[in-house]
Protein backbone atom coordinates (compact mmCIF):
# COMPACT_ATOMS: atom_id res chain seq x y z
CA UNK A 1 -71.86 0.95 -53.77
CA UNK A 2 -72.50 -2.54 -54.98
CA UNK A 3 -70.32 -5.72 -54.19
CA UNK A 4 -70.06 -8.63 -55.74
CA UNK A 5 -69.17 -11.55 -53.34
CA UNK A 6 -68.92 -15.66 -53.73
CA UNK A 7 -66.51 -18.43 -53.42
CA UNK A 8 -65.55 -22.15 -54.75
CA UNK A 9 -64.45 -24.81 -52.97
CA UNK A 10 -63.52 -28.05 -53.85
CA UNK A 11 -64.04 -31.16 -50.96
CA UNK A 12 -63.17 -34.62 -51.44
CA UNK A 13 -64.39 -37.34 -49.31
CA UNK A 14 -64.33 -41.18 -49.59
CA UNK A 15 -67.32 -42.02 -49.19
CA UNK A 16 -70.96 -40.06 -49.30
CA UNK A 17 -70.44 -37.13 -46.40
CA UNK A 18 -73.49 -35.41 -44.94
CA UNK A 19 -72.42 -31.67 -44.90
CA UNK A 20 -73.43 -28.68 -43.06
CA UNK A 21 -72.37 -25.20 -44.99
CA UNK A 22 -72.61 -21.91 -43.95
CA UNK A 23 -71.84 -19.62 -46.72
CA UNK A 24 -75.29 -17.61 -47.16
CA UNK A 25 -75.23 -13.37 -46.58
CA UNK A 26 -77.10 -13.30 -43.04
CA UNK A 27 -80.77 -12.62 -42.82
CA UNK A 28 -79.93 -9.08 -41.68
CA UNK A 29 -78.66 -8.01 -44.68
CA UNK A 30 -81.04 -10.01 -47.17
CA UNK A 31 -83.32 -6.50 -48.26
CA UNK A 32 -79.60 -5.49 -49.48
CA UNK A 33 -79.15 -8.26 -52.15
CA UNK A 34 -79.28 -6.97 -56.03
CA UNK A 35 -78.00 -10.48 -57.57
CA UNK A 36 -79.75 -13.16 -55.69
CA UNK A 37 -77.10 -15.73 -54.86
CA UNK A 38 -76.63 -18.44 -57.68
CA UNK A 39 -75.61 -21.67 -55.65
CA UNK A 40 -74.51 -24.67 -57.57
CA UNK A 41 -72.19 -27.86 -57.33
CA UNK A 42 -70.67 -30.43 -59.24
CA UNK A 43 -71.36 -33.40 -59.54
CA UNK A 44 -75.33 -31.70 -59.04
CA UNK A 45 -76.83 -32.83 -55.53
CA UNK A 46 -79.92 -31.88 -53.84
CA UNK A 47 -79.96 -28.95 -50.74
CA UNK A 48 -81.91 -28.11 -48.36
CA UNK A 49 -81.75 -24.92 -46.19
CA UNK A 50 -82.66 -24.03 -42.42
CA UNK A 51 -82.12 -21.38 -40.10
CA UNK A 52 -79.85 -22.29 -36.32
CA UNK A 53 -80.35 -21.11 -33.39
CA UNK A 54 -78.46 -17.98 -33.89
CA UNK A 55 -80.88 -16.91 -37.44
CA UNK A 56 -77.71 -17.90 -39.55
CA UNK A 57 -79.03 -19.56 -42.76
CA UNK A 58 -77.25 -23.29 -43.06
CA UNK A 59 -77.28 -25.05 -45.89
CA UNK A 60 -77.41 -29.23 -45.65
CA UNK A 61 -76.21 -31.16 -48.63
CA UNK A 62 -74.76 -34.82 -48.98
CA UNK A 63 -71.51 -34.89 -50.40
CA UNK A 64 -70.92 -38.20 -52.76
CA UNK A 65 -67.42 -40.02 -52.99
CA UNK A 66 -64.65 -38.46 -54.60
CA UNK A 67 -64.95 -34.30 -55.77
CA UNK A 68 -67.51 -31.87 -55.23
CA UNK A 69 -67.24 -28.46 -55.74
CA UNK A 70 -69.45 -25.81 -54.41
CA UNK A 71 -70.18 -22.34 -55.52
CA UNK A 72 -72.16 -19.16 -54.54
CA UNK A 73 -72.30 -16.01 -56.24
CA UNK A 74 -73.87 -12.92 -55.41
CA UNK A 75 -74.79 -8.94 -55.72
CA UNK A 76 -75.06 -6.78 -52.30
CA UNK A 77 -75.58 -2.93 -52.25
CA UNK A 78 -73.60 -1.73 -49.70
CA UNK A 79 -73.92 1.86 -48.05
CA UNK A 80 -69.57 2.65 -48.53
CA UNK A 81 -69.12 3.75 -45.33
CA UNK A 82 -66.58 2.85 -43.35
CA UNK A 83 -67.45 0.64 -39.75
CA UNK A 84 -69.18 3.28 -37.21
CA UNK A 85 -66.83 4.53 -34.25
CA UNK A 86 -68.85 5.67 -30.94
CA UNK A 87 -66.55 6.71 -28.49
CA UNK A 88 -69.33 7.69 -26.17
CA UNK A 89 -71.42 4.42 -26.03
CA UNK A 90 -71.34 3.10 -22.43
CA UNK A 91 -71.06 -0.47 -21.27
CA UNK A 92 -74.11 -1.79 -19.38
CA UNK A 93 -73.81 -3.58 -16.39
CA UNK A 94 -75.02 -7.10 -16.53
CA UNK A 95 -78.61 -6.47 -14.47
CA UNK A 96 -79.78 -4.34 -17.67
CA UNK A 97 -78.80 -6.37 -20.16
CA UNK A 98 -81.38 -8.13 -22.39
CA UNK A 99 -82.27 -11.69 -22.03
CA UNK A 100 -80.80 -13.06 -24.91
CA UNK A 101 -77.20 -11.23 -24.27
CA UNK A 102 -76.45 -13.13 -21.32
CA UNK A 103 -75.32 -16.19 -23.28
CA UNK A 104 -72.54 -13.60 -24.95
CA UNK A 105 -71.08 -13.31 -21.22
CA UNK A 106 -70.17 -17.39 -20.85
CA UNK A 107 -67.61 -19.38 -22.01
CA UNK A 108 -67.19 -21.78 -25.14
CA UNK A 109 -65.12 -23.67 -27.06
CA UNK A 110 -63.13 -21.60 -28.03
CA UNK A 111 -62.75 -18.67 -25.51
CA UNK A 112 -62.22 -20.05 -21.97
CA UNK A 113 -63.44 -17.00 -19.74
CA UNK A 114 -62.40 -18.83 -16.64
CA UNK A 115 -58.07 -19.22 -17.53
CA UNK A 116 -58.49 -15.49 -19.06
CA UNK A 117 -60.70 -13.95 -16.31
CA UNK A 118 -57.79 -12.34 -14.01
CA UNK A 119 -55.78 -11.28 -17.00
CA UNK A 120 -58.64 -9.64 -18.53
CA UNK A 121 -59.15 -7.50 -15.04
CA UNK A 122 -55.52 -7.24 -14.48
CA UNK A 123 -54.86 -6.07 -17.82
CA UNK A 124 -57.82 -3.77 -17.94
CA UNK A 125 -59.82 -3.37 -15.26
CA UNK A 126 -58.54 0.01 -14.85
CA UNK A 127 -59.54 1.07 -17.80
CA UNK A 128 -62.71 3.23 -18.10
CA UNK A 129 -65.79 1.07 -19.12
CA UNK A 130 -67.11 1.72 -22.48
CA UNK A 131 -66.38 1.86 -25.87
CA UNK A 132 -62.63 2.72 -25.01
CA UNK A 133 -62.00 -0.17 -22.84
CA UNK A 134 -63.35 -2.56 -26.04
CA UNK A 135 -61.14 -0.77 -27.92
CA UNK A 136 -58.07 -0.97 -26.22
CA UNK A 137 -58.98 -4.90 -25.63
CA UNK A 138 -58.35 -5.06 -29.76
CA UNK A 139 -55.73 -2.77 -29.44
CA UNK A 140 -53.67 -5.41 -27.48
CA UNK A 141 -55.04 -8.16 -29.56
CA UNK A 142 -54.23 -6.76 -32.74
CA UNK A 143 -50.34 -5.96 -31.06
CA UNK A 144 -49.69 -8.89 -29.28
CA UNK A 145 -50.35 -11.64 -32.31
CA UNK A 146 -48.66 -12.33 -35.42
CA UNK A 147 -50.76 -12.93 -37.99
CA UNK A 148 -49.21 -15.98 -39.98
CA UNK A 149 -51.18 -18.02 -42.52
CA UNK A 150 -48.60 -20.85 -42.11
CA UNK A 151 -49.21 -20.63 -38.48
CA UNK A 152 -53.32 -21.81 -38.85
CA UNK A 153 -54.81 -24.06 -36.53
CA UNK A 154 -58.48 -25.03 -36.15
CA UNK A 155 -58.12 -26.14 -32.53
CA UNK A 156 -56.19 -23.12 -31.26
CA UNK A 157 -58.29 -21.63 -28.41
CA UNK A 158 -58.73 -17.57 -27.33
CA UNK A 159 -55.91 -19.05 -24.18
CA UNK A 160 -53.90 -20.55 -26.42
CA UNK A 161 -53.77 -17.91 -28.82
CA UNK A 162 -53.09 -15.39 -26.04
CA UNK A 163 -50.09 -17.82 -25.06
CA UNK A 164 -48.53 -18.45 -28.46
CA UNK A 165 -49.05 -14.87 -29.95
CA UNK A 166 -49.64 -16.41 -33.48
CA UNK A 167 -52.62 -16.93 -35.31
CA UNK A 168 -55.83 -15.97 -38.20
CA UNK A 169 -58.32 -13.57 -37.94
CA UNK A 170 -60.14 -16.42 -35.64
CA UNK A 171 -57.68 -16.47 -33.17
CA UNK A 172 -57.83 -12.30 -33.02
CA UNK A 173 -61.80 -12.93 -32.67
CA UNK A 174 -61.63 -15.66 -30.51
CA UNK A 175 -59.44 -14.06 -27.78
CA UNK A 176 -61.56 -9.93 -28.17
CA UNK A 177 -64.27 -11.80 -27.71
CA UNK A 178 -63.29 -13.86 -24.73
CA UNK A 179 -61.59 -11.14 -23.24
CA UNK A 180 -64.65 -8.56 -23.45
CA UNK A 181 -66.71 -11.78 -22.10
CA UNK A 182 -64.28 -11.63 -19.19
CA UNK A 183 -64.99 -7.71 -18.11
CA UNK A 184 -68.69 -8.39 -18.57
CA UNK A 185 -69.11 -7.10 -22.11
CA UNK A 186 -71.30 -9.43 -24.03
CA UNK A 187 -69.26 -10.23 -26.94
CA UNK A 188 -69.63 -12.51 -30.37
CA UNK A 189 -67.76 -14.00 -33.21
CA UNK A 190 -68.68 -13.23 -36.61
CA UNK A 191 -67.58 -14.19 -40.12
CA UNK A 192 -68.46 -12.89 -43.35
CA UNK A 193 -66.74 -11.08 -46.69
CA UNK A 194 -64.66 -8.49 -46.05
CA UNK A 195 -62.75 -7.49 -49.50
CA UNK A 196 -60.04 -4.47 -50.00
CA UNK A 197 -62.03 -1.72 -51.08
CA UNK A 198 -60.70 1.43 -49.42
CA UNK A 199 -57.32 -0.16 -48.42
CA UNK A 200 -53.76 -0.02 -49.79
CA UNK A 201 -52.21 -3.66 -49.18
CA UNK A 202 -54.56 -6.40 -50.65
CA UNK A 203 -54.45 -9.47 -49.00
CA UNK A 204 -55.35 -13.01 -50.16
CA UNK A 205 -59.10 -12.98 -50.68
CA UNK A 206 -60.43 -15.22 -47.98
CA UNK A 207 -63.34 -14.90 -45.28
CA UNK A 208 -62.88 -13.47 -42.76
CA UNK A 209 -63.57 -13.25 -38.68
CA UNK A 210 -64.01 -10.12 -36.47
CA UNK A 211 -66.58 -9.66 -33.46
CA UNK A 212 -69.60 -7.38 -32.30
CA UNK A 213 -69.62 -6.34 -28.61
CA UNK A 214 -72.96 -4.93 -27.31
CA UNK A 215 -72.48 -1.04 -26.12
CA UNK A 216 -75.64 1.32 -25.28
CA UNK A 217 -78.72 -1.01 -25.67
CA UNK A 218 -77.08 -2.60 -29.15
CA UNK A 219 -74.05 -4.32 -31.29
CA UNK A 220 -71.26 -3.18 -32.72
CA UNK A 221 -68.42 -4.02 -34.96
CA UNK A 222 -64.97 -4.64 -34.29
CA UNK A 223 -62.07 -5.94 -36.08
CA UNK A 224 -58.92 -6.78 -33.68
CA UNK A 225 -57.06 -8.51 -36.75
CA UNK A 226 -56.97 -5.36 -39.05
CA UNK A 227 -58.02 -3.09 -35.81
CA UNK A 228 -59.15 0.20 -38.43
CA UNK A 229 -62.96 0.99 -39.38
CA UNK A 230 -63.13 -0.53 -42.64
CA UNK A 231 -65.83 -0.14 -45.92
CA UNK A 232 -67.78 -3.00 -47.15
CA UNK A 233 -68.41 -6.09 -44.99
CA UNK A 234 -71.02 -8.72 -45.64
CA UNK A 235 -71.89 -10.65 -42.61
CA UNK A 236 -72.59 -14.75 -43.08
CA UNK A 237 -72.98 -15.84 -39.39
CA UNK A 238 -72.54 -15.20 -36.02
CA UNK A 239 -71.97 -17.31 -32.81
CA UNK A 240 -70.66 -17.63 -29.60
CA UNK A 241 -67.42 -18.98 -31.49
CA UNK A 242 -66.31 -20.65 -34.48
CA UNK A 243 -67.34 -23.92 -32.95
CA UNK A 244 -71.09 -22.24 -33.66
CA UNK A 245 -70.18 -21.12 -37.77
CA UNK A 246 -67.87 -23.60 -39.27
CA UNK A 247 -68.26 -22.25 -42.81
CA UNK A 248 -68.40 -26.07 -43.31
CA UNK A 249 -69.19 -29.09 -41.02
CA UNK A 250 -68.67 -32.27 -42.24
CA UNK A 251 -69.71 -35.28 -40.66
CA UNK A 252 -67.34 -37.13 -42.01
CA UNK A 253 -63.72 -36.58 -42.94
CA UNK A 254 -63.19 -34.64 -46.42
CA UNK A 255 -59.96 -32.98 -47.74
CA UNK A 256 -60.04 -29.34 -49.27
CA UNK A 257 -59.08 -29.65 -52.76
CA UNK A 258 -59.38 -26.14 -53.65
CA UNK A 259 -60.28 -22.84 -52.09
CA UNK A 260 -61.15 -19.70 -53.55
CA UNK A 261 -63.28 -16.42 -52.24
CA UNK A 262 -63.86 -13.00 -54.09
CA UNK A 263 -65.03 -10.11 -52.88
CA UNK A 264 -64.76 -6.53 -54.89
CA UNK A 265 -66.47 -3.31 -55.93
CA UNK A 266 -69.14 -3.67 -59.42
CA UNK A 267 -70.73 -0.60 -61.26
CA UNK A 268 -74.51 -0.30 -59.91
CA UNK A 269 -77.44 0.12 -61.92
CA UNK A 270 -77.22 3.49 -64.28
């Protein structure tokens, strides 16, 4: 299967805005590109590109006064298969756990594991460890908020969220994630393209936010906003939160003119 994937989106700022955008396929799934991404903007301004401190590829630009629109297009082949389920993989408790997990267990910004620590164990401590307690952690996220586009904030944390039972697919990341964080489970946030293929009711195209939780010596994917093994994502970033992978940070303020994302299924090679 081969996806096609990209966006454009239009910033305006009043004066010249040093950006940081994160809108590059991850590292991990570079040997999968069949297009090579096309990246252009307009007015034309020079880029360069570095990797973070979690591998994510960054891109750092200088945005001049008034429009500038950015756009990425690209090819990925993609195996069709819909997001593995391993009902057997165990948890691990927190003496085996690799090195660089253990920053996966804290709190940030965005997902306050000391206000959500007793829920989290009165809610599911009772639960038997492993891939079923993650699971019915999304279960509850998934059930308990709304999802309401209209009801977007970019400050709303995983407490807050959990509280207001509204939200994104960043809130439903923010507060797996912090909840899993809570029972010991290294959890992080991840966003990337995740289109409609294999699904009756097409949303908006947009990116979009779900989280990996490490089971069994490795990660794995969940998705507690759409909460069903789906075909066909293509990971950008990952983090502790979205504080970690804006898809753009500005240093500076900018308005978003315009906003688009595509994501869908191309004919491969004959």
């Amino acid at each position: 299967m081969h996806i096609r994937y990209g966006y454009e989106i239009t910033l305006t700022c009043q004066q010249p805005t040093a950006l940081v955008c994160l809108l590059s396929v991850h590292e991990d799934r570079a040997a999968d590109i069949r297009a090579p991404e096309s990246f252009f903007t307009a007015p034309d301004v020079p880029s360069t590109t570095y990797r973070d401190l979690f591998g994510n590829r960054c891109r750092r630009l200088v945005a001049p006064a008034g429009d500038l629109m950015i756009w990425g297009d690209a090819t990925i082949e993609d195996d069709g298969q819909l997001d593995p389920v391993l009902p057997n993989a165990r948890e691990m408790a927190v003496p085996e756990l690799p090195d660089d997990c253990l920053v996966y267990l804290l709190g940030s910004r965005y997902c306050e594991t000391d206000r959500l620590s007793q829920i989290a164990w009165d809610m599911f401590g009772t639960v038997a460890p492993g891939w079923g307690r993650v699971q019915a952690v999304c279960d509850f996220v998934h059930n308990h908020i709304r999802f309401d586009y209209q009801q977007a904030r970019s400050t709303r944390s995983a407490f807050e969220a959990f509280h207001e039972r509204v939200g994104v697919c960043r809130d439903f990341a923010h507060l797996a994630v912090a909840l899993c964080r809570c029972l010991n489970i290294p959890a992080r946030y991840v966003n990337g393209h995740l289109g409609d293929i294999g699904v009756p009711v097409v949303d908006p195209m947009d990116f979009s936010a779900w989280i990996e939780v490490f089971l069994d010596g490795q990660w794995h994917t969940f998705d507690p906003r759409n909460n069903v093994p789906r075909i066909g994502r293509i990971l950008i970033a990952r983090g502790r939160d979205a504080a970690d992978i804006p898809l753009i940070n500005s240093f500076g303020p900018h308005l978003l003119k315009s906003f688009r994302v595509w994501t869908y299924e191309v004919p491969g090679p004959v």
